[in-house]
C-alpha atoms as a PDB file:
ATOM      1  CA  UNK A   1      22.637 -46.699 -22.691  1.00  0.00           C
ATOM      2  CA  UNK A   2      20.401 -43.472 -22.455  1.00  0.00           C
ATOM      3  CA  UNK A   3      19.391 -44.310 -19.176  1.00  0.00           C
ATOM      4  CA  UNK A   4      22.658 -44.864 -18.059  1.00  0.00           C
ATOM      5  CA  UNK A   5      23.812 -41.760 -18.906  1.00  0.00           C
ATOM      6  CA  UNK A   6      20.823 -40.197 -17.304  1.00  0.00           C
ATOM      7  CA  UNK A   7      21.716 -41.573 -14.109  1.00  0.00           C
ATOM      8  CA  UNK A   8      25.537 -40.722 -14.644  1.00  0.00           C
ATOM      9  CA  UNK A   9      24.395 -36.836 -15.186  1.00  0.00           C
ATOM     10  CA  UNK A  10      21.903 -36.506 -12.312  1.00  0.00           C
ATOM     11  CA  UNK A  11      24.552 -38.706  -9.896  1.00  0.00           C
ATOM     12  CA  UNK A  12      27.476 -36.069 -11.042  1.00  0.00           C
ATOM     13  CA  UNK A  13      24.440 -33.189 -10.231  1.00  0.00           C
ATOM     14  CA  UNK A  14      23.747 -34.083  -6.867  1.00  0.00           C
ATOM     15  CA  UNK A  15      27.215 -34.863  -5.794  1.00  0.00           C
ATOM     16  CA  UNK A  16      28.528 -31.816  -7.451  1.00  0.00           C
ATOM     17  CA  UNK A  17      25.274 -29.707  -5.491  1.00  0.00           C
ATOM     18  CA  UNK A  18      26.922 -31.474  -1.983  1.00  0.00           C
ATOM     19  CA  UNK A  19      30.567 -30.529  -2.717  1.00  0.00           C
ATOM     20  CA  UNK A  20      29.124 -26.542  -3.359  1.00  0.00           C
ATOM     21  CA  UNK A  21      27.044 -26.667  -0.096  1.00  0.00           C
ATOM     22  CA  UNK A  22      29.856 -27.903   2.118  1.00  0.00           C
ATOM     23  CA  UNK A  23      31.952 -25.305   0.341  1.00  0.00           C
ATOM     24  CA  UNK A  24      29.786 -22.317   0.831  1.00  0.00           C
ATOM     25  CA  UNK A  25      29.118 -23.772   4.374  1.00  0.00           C
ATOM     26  CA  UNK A  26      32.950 -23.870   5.240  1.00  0.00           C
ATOM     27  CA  UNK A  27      32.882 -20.521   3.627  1.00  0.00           C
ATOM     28  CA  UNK A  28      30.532 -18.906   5.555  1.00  0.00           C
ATOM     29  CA  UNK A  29      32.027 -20.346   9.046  1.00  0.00           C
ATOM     30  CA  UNK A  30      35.237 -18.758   8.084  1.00  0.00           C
ATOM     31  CA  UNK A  31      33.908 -15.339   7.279  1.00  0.00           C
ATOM     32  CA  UNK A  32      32.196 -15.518  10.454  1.00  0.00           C
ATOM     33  CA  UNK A  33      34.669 -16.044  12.756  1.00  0.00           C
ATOM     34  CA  UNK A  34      37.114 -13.526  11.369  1.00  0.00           C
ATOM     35  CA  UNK A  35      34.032 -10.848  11.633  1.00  0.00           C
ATOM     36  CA  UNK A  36      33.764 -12.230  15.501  1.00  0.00           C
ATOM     37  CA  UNK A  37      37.443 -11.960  15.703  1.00  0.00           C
ATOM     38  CA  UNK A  38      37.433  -8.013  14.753  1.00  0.00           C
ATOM     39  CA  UNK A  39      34.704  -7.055  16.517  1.00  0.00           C
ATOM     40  CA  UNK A  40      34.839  -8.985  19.711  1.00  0.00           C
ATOM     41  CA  UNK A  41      38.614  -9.904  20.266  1.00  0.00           C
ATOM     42  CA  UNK A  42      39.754  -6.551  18.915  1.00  0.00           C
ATOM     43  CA  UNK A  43      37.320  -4.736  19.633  1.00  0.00           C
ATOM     44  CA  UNK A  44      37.376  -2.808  16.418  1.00  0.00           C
ATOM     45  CA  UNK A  45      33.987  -2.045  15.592  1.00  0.00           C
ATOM     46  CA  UNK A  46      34.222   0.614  12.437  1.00  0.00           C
ATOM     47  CA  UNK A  47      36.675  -2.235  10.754  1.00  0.00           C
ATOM     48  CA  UNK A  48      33.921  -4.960  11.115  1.00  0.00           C
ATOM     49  CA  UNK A  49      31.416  -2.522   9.817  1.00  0.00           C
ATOM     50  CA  UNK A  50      33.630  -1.479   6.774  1.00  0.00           C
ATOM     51  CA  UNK A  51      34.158  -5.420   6.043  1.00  0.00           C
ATOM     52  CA  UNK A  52      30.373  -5.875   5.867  1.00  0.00           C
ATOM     53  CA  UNK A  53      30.261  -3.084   3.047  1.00  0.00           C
ATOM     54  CA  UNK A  54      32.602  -5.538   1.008  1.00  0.00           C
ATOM     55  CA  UNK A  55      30.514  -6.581  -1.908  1.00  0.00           C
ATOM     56  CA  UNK A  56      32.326 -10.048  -2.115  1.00  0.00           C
ATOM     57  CA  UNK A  57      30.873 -10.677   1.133  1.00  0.00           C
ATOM     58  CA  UNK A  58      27.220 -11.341  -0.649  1.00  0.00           C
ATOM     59  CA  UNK A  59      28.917 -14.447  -2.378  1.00  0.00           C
ATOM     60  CA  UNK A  60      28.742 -16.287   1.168  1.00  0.00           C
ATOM     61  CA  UNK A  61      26.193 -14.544   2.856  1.00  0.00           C
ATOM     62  CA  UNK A  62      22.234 -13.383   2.527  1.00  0.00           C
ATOM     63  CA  UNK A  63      21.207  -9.417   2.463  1.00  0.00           C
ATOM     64  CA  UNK A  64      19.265 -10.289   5.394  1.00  0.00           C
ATOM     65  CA  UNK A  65      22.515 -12.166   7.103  1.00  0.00           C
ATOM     66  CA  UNK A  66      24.732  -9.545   6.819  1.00  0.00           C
ATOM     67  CA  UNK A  67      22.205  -6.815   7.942  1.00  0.00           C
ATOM     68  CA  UNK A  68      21.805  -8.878  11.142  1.00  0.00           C
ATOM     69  CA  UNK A  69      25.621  -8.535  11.255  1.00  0.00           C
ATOM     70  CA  UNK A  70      25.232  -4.844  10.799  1.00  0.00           C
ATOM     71  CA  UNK A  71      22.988  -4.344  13.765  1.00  0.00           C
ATOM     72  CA  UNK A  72      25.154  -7.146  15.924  1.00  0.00           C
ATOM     73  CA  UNK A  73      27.655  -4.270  15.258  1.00  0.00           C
ATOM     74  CA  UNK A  74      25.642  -0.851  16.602  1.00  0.00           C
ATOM     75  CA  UNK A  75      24.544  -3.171  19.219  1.00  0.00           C
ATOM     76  CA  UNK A  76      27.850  -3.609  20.180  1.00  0.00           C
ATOM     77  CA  UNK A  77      28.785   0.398  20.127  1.00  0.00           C
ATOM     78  CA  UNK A  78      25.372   0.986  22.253  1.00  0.00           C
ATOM     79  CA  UNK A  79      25.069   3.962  20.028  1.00  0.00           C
ATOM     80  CA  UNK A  80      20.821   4.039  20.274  1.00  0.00           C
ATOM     81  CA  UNK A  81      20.443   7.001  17.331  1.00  0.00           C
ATOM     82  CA  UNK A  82      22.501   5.055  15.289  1.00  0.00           C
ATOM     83  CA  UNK A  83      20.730   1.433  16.238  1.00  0.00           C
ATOM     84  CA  UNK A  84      17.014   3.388  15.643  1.00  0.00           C
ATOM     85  CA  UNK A  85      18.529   4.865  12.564  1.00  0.00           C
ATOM     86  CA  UNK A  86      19.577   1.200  11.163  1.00  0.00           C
ATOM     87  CA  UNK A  87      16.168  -0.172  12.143  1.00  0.00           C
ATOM     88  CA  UNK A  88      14.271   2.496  10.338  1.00  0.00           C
ATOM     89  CA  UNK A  89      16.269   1.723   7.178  1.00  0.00           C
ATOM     90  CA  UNK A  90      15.761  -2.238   7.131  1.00  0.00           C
ATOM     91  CA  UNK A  91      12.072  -1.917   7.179  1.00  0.00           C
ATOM     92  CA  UNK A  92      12.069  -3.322   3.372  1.00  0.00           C
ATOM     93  CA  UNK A  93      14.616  -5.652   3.914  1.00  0.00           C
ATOM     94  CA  UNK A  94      13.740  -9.296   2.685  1.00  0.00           C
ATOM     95  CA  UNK A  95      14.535 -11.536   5.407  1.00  0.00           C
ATOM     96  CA  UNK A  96      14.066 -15.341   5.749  1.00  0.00           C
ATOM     97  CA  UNK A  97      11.419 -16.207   8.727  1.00  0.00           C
ATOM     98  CA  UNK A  98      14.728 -17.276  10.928  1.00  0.00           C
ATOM     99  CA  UNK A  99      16.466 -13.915  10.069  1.00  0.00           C
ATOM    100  CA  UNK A 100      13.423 -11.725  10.650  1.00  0.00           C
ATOM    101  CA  UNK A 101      12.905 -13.915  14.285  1.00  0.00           C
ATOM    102  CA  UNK A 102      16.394 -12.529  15.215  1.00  0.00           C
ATOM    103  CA  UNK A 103      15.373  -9.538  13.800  1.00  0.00           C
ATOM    104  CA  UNK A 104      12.429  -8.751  15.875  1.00  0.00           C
ATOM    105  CA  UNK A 105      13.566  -9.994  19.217  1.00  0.00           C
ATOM    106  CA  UNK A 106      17.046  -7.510  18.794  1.00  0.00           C
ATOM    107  CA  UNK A 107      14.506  -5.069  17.989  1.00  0.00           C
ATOM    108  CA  UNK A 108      11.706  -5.890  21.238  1.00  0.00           C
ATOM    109  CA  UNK A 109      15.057  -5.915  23.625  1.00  0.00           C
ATOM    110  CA  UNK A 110      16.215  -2.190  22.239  1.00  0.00           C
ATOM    111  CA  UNK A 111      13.016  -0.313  22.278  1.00  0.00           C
ATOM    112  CA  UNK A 112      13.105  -1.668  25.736  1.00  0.00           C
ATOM    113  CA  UNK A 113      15.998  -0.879  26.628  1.00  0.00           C
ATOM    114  CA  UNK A 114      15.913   2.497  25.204  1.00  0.00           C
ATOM    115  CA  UNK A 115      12.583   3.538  26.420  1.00  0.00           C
ATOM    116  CA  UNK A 116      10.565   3.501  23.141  1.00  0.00           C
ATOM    117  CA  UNK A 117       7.863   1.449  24.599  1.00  0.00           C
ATOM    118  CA  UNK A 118       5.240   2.061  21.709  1.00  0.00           C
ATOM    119  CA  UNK A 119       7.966   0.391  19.178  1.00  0.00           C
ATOM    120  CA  UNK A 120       7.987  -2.251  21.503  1.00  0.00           C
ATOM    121  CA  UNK A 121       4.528  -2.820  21.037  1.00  0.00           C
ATOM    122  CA  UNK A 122       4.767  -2.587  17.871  1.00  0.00           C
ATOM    123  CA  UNK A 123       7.825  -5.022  17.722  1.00  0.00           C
ATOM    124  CA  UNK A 124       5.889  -7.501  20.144  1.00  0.00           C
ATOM    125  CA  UNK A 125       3.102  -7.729  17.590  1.00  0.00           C
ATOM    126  CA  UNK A 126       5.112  -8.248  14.681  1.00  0.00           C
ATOM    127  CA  UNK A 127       6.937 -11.724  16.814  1.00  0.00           C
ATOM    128  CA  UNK A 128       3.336 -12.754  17.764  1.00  0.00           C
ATOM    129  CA  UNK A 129       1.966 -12.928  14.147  1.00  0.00           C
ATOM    130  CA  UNK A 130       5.404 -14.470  13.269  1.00  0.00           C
ATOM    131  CA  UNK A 131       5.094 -17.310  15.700  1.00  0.00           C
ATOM    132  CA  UNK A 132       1.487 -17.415  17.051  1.00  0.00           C
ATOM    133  CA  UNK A 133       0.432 -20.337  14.905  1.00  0.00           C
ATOM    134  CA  UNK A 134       3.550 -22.242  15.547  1.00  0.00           C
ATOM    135  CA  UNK A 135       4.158 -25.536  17.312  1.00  0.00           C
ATOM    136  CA  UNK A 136       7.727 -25.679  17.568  1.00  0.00           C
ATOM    137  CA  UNK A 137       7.679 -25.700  21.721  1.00  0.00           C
ATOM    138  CA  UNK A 138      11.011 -23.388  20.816  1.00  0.00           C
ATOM    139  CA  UNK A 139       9.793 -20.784  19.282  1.00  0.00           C
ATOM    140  CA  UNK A 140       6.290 -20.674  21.490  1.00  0.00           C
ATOM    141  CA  UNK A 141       8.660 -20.477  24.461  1.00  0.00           C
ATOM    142  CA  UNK A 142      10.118 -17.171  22.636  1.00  0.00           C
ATOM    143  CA  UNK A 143       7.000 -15.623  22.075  1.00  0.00           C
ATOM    144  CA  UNK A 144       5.942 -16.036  26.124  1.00  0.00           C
ATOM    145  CA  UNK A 145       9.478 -14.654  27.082  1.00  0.00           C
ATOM    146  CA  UNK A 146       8.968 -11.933  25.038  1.00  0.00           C
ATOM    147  CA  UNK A 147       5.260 -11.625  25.885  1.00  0.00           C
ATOM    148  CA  UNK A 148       6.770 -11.814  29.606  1.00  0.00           C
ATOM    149  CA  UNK A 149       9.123  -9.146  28.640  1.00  0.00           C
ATOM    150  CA  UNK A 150       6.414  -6.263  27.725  1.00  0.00           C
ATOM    151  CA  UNK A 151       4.563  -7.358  30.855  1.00  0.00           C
ATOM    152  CA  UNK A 152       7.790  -6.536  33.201  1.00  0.00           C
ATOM    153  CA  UNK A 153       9.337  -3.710  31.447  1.00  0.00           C
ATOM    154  CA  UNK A 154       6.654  -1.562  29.598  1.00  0.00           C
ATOM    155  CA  UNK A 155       3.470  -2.195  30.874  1.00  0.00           C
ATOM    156  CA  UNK A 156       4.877  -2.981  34.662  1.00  0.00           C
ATOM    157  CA  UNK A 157       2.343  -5.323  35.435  1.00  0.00           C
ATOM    158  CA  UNK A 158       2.836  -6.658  39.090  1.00  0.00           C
ATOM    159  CA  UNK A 159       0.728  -9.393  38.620  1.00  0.00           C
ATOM    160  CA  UNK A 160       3.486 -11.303  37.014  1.00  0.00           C
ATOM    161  CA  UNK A 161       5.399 -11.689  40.400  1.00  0.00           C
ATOM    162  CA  UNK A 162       3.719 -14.769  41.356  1.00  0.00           C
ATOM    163  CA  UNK A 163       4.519 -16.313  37.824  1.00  0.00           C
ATOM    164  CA  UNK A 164       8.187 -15.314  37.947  1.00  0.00           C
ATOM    165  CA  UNK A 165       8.555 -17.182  41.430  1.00  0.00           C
ATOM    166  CA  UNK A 166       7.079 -20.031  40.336  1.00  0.00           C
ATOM    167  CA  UNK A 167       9.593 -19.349  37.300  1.00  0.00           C
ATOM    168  CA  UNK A 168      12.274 -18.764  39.868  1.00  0.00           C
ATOM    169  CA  UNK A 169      12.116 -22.326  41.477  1.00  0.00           C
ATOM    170  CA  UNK A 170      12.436 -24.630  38.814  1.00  0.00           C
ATOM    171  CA  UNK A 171      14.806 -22.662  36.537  1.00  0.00           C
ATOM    172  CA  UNK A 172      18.453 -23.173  36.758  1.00  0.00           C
ATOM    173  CA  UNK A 173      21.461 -20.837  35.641  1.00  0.00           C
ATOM    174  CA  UNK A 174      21.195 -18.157  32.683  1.00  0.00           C
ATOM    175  CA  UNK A 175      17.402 -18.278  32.564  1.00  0.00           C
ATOM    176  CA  UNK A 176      17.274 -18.464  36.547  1.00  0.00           C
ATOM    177  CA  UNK A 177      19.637 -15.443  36.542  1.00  0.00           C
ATOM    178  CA  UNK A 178      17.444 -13.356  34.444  1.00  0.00           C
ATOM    179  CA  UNK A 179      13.904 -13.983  35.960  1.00  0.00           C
ATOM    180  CA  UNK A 180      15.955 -13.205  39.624  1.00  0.00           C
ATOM    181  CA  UNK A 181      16.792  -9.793  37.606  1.00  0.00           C
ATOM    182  CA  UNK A 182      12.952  -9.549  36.810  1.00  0.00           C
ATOM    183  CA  UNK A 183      11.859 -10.033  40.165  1.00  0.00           C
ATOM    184  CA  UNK A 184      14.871  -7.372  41.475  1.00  0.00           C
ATOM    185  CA  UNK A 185      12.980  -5.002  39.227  1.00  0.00           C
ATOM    186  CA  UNK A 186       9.584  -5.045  40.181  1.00  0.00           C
ATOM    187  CA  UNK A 187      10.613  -5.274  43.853  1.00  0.00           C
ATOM    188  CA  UNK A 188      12.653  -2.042  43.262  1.00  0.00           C
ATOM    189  CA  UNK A 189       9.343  -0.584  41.621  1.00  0.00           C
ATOM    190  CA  UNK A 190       7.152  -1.612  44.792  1.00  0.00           C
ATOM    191  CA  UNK A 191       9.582   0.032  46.795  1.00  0.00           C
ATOM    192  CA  UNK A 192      10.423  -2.826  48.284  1.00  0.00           C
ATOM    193  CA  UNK A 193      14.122  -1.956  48.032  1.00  0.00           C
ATOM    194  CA  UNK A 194      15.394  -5.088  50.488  1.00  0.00           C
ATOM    195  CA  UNK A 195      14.219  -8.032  48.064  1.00  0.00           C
ATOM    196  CA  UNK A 196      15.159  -5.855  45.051  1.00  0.00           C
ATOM    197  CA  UNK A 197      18.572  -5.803  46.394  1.00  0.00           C
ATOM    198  CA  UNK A 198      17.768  -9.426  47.387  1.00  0.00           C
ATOM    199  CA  UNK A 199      17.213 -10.684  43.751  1.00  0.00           C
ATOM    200  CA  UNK A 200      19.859  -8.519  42.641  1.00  0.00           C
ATOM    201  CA  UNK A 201      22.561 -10.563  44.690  1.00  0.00           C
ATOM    202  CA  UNK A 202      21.115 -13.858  43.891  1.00  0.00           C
ATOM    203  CA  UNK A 203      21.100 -13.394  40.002  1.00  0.00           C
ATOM    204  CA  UNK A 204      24.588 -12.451  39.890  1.00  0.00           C
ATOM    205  CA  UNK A 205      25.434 -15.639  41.418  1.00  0.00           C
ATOM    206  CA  UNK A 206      24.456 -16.974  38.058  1.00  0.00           C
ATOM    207  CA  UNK A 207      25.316 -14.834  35.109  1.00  0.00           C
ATOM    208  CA  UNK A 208      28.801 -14.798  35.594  1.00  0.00           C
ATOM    209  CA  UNK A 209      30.644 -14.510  32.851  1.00  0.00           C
ATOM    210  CA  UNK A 210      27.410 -13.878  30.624  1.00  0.00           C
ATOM    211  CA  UNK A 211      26.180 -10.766  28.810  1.00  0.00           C
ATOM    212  CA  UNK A 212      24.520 -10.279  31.820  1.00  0.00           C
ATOM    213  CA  UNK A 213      27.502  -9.889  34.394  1.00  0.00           C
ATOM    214  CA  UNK A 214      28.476  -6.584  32.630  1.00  0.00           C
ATOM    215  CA  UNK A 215      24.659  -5.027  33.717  1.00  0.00           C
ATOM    216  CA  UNK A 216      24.557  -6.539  37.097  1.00  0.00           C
ATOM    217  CA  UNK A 217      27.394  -4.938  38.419  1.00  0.00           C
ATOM    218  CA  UNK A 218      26.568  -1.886  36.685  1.00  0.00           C
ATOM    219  CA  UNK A 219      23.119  -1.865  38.614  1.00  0.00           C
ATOM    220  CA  UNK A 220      24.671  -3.376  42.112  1.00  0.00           C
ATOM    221  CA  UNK A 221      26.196  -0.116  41.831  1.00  0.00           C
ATOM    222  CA  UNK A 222      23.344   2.426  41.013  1.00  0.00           C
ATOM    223  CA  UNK A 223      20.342  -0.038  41.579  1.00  0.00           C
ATOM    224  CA  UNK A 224      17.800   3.029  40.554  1.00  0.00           C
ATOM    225  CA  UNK A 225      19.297   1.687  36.836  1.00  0.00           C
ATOM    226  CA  UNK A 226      16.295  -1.100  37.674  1.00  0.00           C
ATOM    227  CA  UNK A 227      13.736   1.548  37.428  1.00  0.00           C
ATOM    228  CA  UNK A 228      14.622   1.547  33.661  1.00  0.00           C
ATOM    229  CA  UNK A 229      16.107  -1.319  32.743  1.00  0.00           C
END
């Protein structure tokens, strides 16, 4: 009889465990989608921010999840004093190994983008003792893009134009786009103004509608933009 109620209490336990983890899950995809909705569909970014200040919000979410939020947020503005502001304040933070991934790779693409090529150093050696010992073909891919990103953008190492062809020929789409963009760039920096312009036109064809498509027109227009970004 003890037994069976033993088996009763842990049975009610685990089921009762499920039911809370497809709740909080359900949860969670609802709270995200409304923040997407605000920020992206109506484009009101200080009303997303002020909903991640809502304490209930920490029932569904992590710390570290709704800091990433946070920063998806100055991101979006483009605001760089406020972005380098956030990142100096999240040093502490306690993030799970997934969160601080995101983390660091947000953090590699705006000290690149902004110019603040020692943080991007930095950042770059922070992913590689995340992930060097890993054997998730994934995340090794991630740390050789972003390896491949310091070695186009901060240290401008031309050697890398042979890799990026070969890159170039077997990729397809997004990824195909973006090495195209690579090449545009060190072409541009070689002076070689014809391919840069080249590349450009070619890696449009295939980040339409992408985050991309926004910077590629922006640079067909003022292509010295590649000698930056």
């Amino acid at each position: 009889m003890k037994d069976s109620i033993n088996v009763i209490y842990m049975l009610i336990l685990v089921i009762g465990t499920y039911v809370f983890i497809l709740l909080l899950r359900s949860a969670q995809k609802a709270v995200l989608a409304e923040l997407n909705d605000v920020l992206y569909r109506q484009n009101n970014v200080e009303e997303y921010l002020r909903m991640l200040q809502n304490k209930r919000l920490g029932l569904v979410l992590r710390k570290g999840s709704i800091k990433l939020l946070e920063l998806q947020g100055y991101l979006y503005i483009g605001d760089d004093n406020r972005i380098q502001a956030y990142y100096e304040k999240t040093e502490g933070v306690r993030f799970t190994k997934g969160e601080r991934l995101g983390y660091y790779q947000k953090k590699l693409d705006f000290s690149i983008l902004s110019g603040r090529y020692e943080q991007a150093r930095e950042t770059y050696s922070d992913l590689e003792e995340l992930l060097t010992r890993e054997t998730d073909g994934k995340l090794k891919a991630i740390l050789e893009d972003s390896k491949l990103l310091l070695g186009v953008y901060v240290n401008k190492d031309a050697s890398l134009i042979p890799r990026l062809l070969s890159q170039e020929q077997t990729q397809v789409g997004t990824m195909q786009g973006i090495t195209r963009y690579r090449l545009a760039k060190f072409y541009w920096c070689a002076n070689d103004k014809q391919k840069a312009l080249e590349y450009l036109e070619l890696s449009e064809s295939n980040l339409l509608g992408s985050d991309w498509e926004p910077i590629i027109k922006q640079t067909k227009r003022t292509p010295s933009i590649l000698e930056k970004r």
